[in-house]
PDB file of N, CA and C in Angstrom:
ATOM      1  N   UNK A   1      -5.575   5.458 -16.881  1.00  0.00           N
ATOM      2  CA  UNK A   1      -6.081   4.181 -16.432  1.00  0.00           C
ATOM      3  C   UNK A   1      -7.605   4.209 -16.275  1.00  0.00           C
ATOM      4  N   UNK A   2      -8.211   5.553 -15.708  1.00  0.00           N
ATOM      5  CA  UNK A   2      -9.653   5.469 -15.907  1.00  0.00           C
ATOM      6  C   UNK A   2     -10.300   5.795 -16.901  1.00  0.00           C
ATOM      7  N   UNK A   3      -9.763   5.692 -17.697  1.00  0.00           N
ATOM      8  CA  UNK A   3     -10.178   5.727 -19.648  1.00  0.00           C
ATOM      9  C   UNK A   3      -9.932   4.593 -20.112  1.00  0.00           C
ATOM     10  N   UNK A   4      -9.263   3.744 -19.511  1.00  0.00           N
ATOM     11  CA  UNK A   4      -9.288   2.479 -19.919  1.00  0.00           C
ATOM     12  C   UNK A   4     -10.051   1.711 -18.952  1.00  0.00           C
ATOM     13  N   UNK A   5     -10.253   1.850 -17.754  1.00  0.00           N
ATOM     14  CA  UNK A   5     -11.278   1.130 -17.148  1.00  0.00           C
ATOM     15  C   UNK A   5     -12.603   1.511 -17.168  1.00  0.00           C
ATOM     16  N   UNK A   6     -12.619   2.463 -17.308  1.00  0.00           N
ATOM     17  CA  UNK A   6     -14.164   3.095 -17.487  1.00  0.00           C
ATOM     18  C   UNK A   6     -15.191   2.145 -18.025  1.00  0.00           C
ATOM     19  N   UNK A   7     -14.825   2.324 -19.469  1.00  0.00           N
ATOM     20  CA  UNK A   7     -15.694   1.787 -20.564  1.00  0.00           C
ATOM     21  C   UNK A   7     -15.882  -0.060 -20.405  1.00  0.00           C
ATOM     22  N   UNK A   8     -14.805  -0.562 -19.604  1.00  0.00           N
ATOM     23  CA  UNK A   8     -15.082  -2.377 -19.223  1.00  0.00           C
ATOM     24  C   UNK A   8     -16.352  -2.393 -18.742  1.00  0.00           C
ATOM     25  N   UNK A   9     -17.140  -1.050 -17.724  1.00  0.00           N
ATOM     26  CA  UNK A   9     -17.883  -1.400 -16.610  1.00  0.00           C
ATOM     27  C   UNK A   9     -17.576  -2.632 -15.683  1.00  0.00           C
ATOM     28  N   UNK A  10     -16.854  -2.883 -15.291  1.00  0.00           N
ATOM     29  CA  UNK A  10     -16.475  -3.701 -14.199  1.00  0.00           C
ATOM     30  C   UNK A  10     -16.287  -3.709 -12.784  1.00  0.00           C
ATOM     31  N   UNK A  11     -15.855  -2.517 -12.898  1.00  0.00           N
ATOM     32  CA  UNK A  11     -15.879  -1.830 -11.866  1.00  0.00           C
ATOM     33  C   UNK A  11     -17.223  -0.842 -11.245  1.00  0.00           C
ATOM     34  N   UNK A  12     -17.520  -1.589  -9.488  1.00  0.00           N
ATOM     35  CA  UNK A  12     -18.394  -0.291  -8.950  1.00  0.00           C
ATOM     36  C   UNK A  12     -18.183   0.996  -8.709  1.00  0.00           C
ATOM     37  N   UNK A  13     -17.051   1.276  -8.829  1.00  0.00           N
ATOM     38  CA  UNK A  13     -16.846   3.061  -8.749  1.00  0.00           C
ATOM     39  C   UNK A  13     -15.487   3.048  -8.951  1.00  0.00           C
ATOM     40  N   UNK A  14     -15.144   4.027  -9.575  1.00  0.00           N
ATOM     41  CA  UNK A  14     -13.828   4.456  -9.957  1.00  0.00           C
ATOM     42  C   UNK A  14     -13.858   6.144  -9.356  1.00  0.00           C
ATOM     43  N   UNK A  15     -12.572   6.230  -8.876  1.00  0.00           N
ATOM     44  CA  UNK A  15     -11.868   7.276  -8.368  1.00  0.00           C
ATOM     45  C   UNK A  15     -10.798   7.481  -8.424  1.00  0.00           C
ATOM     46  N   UNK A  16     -10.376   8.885  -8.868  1.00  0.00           N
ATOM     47  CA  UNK A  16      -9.128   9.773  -8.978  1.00  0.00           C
ATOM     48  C   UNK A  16      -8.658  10.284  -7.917  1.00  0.00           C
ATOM     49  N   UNK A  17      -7.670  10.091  -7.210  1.00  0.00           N
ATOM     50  CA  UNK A  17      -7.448  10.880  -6.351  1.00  0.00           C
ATOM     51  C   UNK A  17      -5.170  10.485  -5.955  1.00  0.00           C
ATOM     52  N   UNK A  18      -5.162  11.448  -5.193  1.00  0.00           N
ATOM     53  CA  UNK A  18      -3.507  11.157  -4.821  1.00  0.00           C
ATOM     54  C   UNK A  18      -3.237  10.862  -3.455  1.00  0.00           C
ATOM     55  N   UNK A  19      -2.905   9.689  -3.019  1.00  0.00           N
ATOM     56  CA  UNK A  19      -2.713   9.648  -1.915  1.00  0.00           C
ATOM     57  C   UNK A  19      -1.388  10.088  -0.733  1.00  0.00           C
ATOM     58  N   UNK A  20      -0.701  10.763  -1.856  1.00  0.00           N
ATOM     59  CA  UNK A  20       0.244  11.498  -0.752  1.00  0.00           C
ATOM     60  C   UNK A  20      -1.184  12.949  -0.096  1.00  0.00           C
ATOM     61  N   UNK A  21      -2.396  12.734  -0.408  1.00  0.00           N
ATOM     62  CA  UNK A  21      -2.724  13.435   0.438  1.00  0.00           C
ATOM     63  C   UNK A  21      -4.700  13.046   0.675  1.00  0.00           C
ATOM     64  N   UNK A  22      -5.288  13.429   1.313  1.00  0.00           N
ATOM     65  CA  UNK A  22      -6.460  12.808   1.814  1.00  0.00           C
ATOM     66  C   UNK A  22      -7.145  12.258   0.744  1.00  0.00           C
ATOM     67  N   UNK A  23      -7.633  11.748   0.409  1.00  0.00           N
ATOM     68  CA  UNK A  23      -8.609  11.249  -0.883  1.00  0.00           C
ATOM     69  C   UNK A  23     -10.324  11.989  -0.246  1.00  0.00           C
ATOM     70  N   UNK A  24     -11.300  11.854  -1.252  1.00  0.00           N
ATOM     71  CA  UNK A  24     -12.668  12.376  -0.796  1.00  0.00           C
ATOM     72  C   UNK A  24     -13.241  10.737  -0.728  1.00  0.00           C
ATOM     73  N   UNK A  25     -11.690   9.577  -0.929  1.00  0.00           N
ATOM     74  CA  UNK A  25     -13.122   8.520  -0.103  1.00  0.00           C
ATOM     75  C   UNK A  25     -12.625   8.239   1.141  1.00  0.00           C
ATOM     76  N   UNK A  26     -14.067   7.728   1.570  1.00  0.00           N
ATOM     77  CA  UNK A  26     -14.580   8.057   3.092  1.00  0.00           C
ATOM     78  C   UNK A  26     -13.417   7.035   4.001  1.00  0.00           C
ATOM     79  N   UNK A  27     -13.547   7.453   5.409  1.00  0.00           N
ATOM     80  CA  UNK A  27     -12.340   6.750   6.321  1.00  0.00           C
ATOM     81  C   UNK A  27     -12.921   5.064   6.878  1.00  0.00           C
ATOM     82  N   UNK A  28     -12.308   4.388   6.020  1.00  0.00           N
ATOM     83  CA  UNK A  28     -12.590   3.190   6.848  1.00  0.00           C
ATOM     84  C   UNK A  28     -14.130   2.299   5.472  1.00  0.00           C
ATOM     85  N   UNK A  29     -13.491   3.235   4.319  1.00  0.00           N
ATOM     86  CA  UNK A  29     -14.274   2.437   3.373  1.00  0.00           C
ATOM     87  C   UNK A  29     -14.352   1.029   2.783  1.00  0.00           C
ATOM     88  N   UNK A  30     -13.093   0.727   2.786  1.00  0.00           N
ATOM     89  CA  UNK A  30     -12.936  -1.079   2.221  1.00  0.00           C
ATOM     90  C   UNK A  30     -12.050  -1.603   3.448  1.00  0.00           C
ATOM     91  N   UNK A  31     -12.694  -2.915   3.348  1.00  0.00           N
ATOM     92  CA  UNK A  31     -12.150  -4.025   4.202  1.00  0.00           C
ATOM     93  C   UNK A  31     -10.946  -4.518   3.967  1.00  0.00           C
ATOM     94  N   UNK A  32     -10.266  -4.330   3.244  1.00  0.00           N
ATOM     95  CA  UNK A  32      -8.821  -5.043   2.917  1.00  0.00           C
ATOM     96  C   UNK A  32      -8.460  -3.798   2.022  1.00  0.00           C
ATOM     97  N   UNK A  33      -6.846  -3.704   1.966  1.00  0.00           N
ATOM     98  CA  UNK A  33      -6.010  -3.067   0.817  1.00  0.00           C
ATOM     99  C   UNK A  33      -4.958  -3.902   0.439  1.00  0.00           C
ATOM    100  N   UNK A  34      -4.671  -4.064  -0.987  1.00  0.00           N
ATOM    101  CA  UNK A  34      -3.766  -4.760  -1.615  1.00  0.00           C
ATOM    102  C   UNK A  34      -2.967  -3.803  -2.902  1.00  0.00           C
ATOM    103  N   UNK A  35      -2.049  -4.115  -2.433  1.00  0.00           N
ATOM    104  CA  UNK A  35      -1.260  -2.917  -3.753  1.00  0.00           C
ATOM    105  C   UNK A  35       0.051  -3.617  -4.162  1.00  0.00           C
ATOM    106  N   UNK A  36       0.389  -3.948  -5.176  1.00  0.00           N
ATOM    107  CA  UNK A  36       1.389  -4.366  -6.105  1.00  0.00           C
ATOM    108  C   UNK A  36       2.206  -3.787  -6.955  1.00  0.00           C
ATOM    109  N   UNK A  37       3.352  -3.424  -7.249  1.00  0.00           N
ATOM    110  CA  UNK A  37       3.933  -3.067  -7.922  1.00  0.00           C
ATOM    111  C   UNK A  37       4.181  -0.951  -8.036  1.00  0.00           C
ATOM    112  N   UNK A  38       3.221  -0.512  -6.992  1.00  0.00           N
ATOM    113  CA  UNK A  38       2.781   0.643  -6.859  1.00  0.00           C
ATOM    114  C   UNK A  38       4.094   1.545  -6.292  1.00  0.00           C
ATOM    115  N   UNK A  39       4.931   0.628  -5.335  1.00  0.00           N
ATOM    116  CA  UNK A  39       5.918   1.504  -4.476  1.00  0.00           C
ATOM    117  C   UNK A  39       7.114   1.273  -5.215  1.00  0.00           C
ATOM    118  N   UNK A  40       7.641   2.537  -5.548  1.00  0.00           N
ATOM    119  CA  UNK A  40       8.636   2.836  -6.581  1.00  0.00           C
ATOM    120  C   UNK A  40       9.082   4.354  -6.694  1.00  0.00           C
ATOM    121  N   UNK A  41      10.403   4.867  -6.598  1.00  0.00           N
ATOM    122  CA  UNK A  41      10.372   6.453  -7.267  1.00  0.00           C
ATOM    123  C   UNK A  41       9.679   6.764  -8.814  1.00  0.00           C
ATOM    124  N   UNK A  42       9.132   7.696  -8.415  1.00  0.00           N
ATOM    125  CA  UNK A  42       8.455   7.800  -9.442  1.00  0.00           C
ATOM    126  C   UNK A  42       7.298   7.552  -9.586  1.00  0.00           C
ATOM    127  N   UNK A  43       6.663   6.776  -8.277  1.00  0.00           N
ATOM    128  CA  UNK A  43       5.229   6.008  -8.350  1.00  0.00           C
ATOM    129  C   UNK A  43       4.847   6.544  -6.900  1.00  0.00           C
ATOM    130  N   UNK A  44       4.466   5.412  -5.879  1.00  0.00           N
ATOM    131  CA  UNK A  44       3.772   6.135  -4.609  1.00  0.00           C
ATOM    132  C   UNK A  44       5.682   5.456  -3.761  1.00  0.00           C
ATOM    133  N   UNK A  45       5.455   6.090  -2.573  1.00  0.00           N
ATOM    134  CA  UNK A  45       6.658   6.399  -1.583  1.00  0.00           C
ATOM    135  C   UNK A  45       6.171   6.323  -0.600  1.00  0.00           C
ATOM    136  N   UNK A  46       6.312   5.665   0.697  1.00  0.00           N
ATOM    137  CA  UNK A  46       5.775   5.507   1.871  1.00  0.00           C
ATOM    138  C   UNK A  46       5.020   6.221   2.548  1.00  0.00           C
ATOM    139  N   UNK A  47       5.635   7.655   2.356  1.00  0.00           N
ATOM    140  CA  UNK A  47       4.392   8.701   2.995  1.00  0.00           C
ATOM    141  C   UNK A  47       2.822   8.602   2.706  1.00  0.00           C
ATOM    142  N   UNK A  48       2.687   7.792   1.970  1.00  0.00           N
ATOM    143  CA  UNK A  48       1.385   7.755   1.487  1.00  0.00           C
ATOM    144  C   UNK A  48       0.464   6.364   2.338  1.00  0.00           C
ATOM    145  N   UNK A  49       1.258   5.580   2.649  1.00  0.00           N
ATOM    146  CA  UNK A  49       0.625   4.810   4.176  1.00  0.00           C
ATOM    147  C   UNK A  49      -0.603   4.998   4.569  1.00  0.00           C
ATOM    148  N   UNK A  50      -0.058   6.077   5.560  1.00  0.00           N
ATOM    149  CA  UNK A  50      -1.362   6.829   6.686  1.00  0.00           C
ATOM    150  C   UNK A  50      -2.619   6.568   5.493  1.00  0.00           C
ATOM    151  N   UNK A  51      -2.852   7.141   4.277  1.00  0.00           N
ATOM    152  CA  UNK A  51      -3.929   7.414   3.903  1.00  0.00           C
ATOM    153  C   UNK A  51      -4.301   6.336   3.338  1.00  0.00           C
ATOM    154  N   UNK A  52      -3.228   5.201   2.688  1.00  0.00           N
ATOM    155  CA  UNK A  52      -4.096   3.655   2.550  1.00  0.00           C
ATOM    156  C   UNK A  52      -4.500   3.000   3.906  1.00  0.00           C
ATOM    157  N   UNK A  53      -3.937   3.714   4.968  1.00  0.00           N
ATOM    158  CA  UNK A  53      -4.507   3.067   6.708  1.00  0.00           C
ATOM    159  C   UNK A  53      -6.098   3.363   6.692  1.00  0.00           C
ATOM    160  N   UNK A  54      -6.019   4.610   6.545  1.00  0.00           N
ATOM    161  CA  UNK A  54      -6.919   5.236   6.886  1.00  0.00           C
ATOM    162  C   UNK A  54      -8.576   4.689   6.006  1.00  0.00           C
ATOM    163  N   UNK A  55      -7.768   4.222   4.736  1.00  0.00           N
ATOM    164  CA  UNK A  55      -9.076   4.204   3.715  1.00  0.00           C
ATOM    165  C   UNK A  55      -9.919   2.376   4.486  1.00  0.00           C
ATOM    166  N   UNK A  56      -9.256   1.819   5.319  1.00  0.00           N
ATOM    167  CA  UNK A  56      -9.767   0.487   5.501  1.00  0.00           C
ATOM    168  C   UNK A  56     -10.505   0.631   7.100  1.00  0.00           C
ATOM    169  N   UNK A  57     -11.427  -0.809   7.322  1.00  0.00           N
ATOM    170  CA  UNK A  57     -11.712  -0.532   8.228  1.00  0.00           C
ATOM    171  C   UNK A  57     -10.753  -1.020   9.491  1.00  0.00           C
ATOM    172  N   UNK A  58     -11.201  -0.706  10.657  1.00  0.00           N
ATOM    173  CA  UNK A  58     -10.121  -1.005  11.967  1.00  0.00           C
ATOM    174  C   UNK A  58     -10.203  -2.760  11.716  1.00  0.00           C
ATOM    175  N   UNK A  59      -9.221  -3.440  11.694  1.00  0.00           N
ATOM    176  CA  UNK A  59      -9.017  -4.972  12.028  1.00  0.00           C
ATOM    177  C   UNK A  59      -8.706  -5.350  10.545  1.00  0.00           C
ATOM    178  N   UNK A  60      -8.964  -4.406   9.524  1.00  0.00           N
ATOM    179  CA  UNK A  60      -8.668  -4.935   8.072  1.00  0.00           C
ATOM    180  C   UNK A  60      -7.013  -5.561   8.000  1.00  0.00           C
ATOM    181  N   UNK A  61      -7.137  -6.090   6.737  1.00  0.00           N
ATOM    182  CA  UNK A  61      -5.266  -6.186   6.174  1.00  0.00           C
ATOM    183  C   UNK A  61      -5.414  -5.375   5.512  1.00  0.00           C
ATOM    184  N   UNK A  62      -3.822  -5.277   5.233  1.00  0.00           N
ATOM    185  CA  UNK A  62      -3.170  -4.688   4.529  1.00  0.00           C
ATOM    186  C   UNK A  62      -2.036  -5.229   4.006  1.00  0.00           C
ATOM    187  N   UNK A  63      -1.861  -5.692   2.340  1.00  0.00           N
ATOM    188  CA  UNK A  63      -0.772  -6.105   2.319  1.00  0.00           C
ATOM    189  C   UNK A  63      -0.435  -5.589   0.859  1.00  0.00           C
ATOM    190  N   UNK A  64       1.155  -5.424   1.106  1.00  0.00           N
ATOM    191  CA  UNK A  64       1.693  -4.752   0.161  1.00  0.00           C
ATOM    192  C   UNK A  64       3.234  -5.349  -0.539  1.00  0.00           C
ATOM    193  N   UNK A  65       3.319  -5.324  -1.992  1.00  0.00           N
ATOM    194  CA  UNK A  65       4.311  -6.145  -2.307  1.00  0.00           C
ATOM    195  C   UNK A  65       5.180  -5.127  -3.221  1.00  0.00           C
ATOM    196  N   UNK A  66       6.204  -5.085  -3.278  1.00  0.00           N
ATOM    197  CA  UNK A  66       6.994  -3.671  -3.765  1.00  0.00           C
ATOM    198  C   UNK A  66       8.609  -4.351  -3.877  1.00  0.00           C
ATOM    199  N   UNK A  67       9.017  -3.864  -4.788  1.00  0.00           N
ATOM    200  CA  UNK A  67      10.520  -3.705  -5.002  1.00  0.00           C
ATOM    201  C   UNK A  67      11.515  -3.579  -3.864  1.00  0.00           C
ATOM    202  N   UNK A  68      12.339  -4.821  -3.633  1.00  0.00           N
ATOM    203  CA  UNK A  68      13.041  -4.582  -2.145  1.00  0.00           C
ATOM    204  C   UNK A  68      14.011  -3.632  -2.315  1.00  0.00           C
ATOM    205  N   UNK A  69      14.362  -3.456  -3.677  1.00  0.00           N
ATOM    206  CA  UNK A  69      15.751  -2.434  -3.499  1.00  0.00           C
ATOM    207  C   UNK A  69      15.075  -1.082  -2.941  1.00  0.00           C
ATOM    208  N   UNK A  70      14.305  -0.602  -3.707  1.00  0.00           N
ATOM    209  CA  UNK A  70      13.502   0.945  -2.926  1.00  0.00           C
ATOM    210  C   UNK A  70      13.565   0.245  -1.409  1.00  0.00           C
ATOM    211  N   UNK A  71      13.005  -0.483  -0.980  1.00  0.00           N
ATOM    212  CA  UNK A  71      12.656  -0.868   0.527  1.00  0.00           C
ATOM    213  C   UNK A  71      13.824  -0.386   1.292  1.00  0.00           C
ATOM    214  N   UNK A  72      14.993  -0.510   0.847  1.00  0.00           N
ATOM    215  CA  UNK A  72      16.268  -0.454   1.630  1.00  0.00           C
ATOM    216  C   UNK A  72      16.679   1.305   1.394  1.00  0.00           C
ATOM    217  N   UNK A  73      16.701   1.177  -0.242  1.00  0.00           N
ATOM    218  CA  UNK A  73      17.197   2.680  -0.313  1.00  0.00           C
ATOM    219  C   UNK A  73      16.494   4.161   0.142  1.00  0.00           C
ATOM    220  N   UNK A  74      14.919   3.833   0.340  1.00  0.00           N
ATOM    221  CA  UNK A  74      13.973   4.882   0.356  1.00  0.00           C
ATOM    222  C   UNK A  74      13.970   4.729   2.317  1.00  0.00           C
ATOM    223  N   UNK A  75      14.733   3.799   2.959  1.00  0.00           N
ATOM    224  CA  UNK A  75      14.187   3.600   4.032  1.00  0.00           C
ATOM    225  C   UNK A  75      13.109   3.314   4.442  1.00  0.00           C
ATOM    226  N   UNK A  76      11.875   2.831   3.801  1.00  0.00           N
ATOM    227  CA  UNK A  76      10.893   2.177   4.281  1.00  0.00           C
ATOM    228  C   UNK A  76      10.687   1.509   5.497  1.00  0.00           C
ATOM    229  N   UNK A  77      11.897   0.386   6.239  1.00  0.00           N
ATOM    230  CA  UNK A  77      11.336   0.920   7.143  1.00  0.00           C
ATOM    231  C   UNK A  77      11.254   1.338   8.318  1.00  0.00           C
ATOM    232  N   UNK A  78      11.718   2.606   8.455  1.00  0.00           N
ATOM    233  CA  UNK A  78      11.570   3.688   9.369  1.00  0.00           C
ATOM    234  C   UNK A  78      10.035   4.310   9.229  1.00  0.00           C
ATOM    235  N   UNK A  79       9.491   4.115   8.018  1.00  0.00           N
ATOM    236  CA  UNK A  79       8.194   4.692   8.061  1.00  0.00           C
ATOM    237  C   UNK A  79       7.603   4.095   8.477  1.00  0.00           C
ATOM    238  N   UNK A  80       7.585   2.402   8.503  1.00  0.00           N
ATOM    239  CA  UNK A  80       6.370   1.440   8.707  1.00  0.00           C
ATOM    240  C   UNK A  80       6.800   0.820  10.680  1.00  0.00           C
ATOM    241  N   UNK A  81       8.309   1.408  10.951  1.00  0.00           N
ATOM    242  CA  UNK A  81       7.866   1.414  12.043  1.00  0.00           C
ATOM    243  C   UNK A  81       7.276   2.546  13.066  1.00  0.00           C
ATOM    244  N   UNK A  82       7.220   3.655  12.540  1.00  0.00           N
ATOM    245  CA  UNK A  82       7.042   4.552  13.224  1.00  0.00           C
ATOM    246  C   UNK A  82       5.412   4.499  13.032  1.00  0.00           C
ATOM    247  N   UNK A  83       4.999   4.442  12.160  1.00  0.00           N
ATOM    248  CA  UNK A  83       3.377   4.049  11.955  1.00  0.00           C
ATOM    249  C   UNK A  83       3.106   2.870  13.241  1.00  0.00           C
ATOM    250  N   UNK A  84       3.438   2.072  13.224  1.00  0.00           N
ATOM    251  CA  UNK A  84       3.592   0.821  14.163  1.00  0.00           C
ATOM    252  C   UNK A  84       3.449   1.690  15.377  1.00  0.00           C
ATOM    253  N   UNK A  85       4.353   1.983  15.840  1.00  0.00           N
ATOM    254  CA  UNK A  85       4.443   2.678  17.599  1.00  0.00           C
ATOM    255  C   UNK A  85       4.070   3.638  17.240  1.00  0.00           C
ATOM    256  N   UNK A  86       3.166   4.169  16.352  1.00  0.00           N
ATOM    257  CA  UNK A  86       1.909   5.291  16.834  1.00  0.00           C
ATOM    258  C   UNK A  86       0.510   4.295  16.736  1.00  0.00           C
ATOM    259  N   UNK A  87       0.658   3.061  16.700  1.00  0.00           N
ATOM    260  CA  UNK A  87      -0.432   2.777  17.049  1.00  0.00           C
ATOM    261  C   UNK A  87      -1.447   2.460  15.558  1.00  0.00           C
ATOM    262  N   UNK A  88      -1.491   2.840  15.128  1.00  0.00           N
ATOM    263  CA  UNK A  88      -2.373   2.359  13.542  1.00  0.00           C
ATOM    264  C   UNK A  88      -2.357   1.497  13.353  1.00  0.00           C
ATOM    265  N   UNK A  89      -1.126   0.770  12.568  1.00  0.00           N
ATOM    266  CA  UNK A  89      -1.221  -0.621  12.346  1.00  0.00           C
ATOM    267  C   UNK A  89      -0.164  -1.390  12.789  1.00  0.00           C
ATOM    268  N   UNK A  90      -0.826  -2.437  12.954  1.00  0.00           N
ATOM    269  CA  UNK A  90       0.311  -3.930  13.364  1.00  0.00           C
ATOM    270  C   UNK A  90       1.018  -4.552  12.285  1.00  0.00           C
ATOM    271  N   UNK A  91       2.124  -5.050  12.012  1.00  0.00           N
ATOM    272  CA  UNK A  91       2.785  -5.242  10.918  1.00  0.00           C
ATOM    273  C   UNK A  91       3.094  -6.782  11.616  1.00  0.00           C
ATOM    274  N   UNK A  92       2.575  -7.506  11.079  1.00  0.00           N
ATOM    275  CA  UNK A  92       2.195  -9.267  11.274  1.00  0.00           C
ATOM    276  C   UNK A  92       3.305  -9.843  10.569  1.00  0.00           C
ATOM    277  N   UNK A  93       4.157  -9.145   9.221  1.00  0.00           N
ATOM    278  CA  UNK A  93       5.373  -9.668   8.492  1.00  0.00           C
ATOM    279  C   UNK A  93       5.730  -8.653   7.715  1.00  0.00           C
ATOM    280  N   UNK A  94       7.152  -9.313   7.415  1.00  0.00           N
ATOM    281  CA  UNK A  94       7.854  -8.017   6.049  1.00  0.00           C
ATOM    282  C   UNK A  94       9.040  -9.158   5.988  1.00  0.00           C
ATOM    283  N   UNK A  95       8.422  -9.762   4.499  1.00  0.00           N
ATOM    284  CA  UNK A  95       9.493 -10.968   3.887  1.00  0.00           C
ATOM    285  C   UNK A  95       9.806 -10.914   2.715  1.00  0.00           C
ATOM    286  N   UNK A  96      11.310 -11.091   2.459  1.00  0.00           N
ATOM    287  CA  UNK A  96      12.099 -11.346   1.521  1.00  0.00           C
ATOM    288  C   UNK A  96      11.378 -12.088   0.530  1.00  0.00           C
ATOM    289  N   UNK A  97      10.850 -11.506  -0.442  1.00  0.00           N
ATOM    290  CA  UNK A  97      10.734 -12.237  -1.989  1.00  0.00           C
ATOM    291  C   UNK A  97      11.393 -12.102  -2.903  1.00  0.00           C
ATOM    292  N   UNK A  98      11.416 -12.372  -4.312  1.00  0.00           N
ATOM    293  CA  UNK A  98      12.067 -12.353  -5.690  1.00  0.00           C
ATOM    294  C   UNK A  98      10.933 -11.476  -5.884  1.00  0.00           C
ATOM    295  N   UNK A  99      11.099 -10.270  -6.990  1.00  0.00           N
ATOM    296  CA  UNK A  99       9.916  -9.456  -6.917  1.00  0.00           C
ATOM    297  C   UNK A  99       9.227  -9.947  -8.443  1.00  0.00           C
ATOM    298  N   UNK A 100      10.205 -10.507  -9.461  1.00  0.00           N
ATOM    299  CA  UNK A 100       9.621 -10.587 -10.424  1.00  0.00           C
ATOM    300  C   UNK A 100       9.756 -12.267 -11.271  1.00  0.00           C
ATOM    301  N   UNK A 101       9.422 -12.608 -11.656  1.00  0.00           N
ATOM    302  CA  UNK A 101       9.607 -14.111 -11.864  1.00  0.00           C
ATOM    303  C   UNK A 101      11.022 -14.122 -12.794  1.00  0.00           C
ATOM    304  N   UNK A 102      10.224 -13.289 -14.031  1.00  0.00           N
ATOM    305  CA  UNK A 102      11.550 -13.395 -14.851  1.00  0.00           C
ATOM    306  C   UNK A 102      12.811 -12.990 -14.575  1.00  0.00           C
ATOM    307  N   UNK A 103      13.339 -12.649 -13.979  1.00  0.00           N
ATOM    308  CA  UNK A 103      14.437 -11.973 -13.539  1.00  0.00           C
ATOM    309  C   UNK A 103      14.820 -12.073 -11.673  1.00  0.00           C
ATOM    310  N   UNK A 104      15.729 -12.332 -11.800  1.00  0.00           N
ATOM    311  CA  UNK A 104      16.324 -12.116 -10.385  1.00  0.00           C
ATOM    312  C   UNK A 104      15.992 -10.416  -9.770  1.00  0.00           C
ATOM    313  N   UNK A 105      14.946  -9.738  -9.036  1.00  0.00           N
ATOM    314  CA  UNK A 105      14.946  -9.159  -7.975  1.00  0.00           C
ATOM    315  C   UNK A 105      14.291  -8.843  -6.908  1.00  0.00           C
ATOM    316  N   UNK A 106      15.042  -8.289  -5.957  1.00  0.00           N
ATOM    317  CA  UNK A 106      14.315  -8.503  -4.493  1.00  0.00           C
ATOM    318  C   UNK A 106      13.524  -7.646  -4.348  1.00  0.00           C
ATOM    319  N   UNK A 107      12.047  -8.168  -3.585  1.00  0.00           N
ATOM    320  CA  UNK A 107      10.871  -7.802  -3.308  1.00  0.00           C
ATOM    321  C   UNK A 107      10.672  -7.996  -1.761  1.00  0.00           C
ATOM    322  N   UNK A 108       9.606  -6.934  -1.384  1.00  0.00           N
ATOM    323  CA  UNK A 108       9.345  -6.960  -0.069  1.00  0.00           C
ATOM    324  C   UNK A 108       8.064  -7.548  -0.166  1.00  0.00           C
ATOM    325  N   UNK A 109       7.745  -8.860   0.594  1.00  0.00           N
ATOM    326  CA  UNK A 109       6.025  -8.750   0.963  1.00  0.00           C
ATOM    327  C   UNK A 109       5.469  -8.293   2.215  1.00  0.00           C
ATOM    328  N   UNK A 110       5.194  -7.201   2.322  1.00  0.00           N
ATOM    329  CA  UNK A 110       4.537  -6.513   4.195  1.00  0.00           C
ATOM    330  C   UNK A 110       3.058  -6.725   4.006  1.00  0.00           C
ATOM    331  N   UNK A 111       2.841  -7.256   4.794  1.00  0.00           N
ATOM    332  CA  UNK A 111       1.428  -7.927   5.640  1.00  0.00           C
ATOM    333  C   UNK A 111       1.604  -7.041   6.813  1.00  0.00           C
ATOM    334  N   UNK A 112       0.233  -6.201   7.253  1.00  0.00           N
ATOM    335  CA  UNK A 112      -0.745  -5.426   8.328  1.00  0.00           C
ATOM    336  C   UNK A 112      -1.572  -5.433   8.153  1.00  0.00           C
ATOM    337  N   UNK A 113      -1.827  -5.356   9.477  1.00  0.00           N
ATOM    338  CA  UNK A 113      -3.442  -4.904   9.981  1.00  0.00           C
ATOM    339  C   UNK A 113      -3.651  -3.394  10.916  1.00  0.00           C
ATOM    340  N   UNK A 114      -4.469  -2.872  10.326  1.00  0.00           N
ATOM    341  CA  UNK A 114      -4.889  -1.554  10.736  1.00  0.00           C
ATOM    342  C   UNK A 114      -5.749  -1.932  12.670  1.00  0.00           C
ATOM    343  N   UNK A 115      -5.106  -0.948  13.139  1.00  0.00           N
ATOM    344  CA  UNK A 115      -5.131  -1.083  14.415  1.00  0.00           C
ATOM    345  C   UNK A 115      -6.316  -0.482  15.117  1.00  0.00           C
ATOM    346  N   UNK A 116      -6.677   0.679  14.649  1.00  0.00           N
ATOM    347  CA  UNK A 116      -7.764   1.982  15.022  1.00  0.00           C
ATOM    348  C   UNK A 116      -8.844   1.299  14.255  1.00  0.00           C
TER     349      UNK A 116
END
């Protein structure tokens, strides 16, 4: 993907990194996070949270839209409440969507805000 974005220049900085574990960008770098289509086996898995918490600043959103069947089967959320009552972020919603137009399936939309 950064061989294909590279060369657009469109982007102010591009970075590689995995977030099942710290990234080298800085804590509390962007004001909002938005991620689509990202949470999936095979793709990112809840454990990886903490470190999209972490990358925004305190009072930012966070909102995330993902495949409801993982939501149920991966337990999701047990992760997003336990994040919750440690205090990080506030979870403002988590609603039932259709995840894809063409086709009948269920999608989660979770809306937070980072707490710290």
């Amino acid at each position: 993907m950064l061989h294909v974005a590279r060369p657009k220049a469109i982007y102010g900085k591009l970075v590689s990194g995995d977030l099942m574990q710290k990234t080298v960008i800085e804590t509390g770098a962007y004001q909002a996070a938005v991620c689509a289509g990202s949470f999936a086996p095979g793709h990112l898995g809840p454990e990886c949270y903490p470190e999209i918490i972490r990358l925004v600043q305190p009072g930012s959103p966070i909102v995330i839209f993902m495949n409801g069947a993982h939501f149920v089967e991966d337990d999701y959320q047990s992760h997003i409440d336990r994040l919750e009552q440690s205090g990080v972020w506030k979870i403002l919603e988590i609603k039932a969507f259709n995840y894809m137009s063409a086709v009948e399936r269920p999608g989660r939309l979770i809306v937070a805000r980072k707490c710290l």
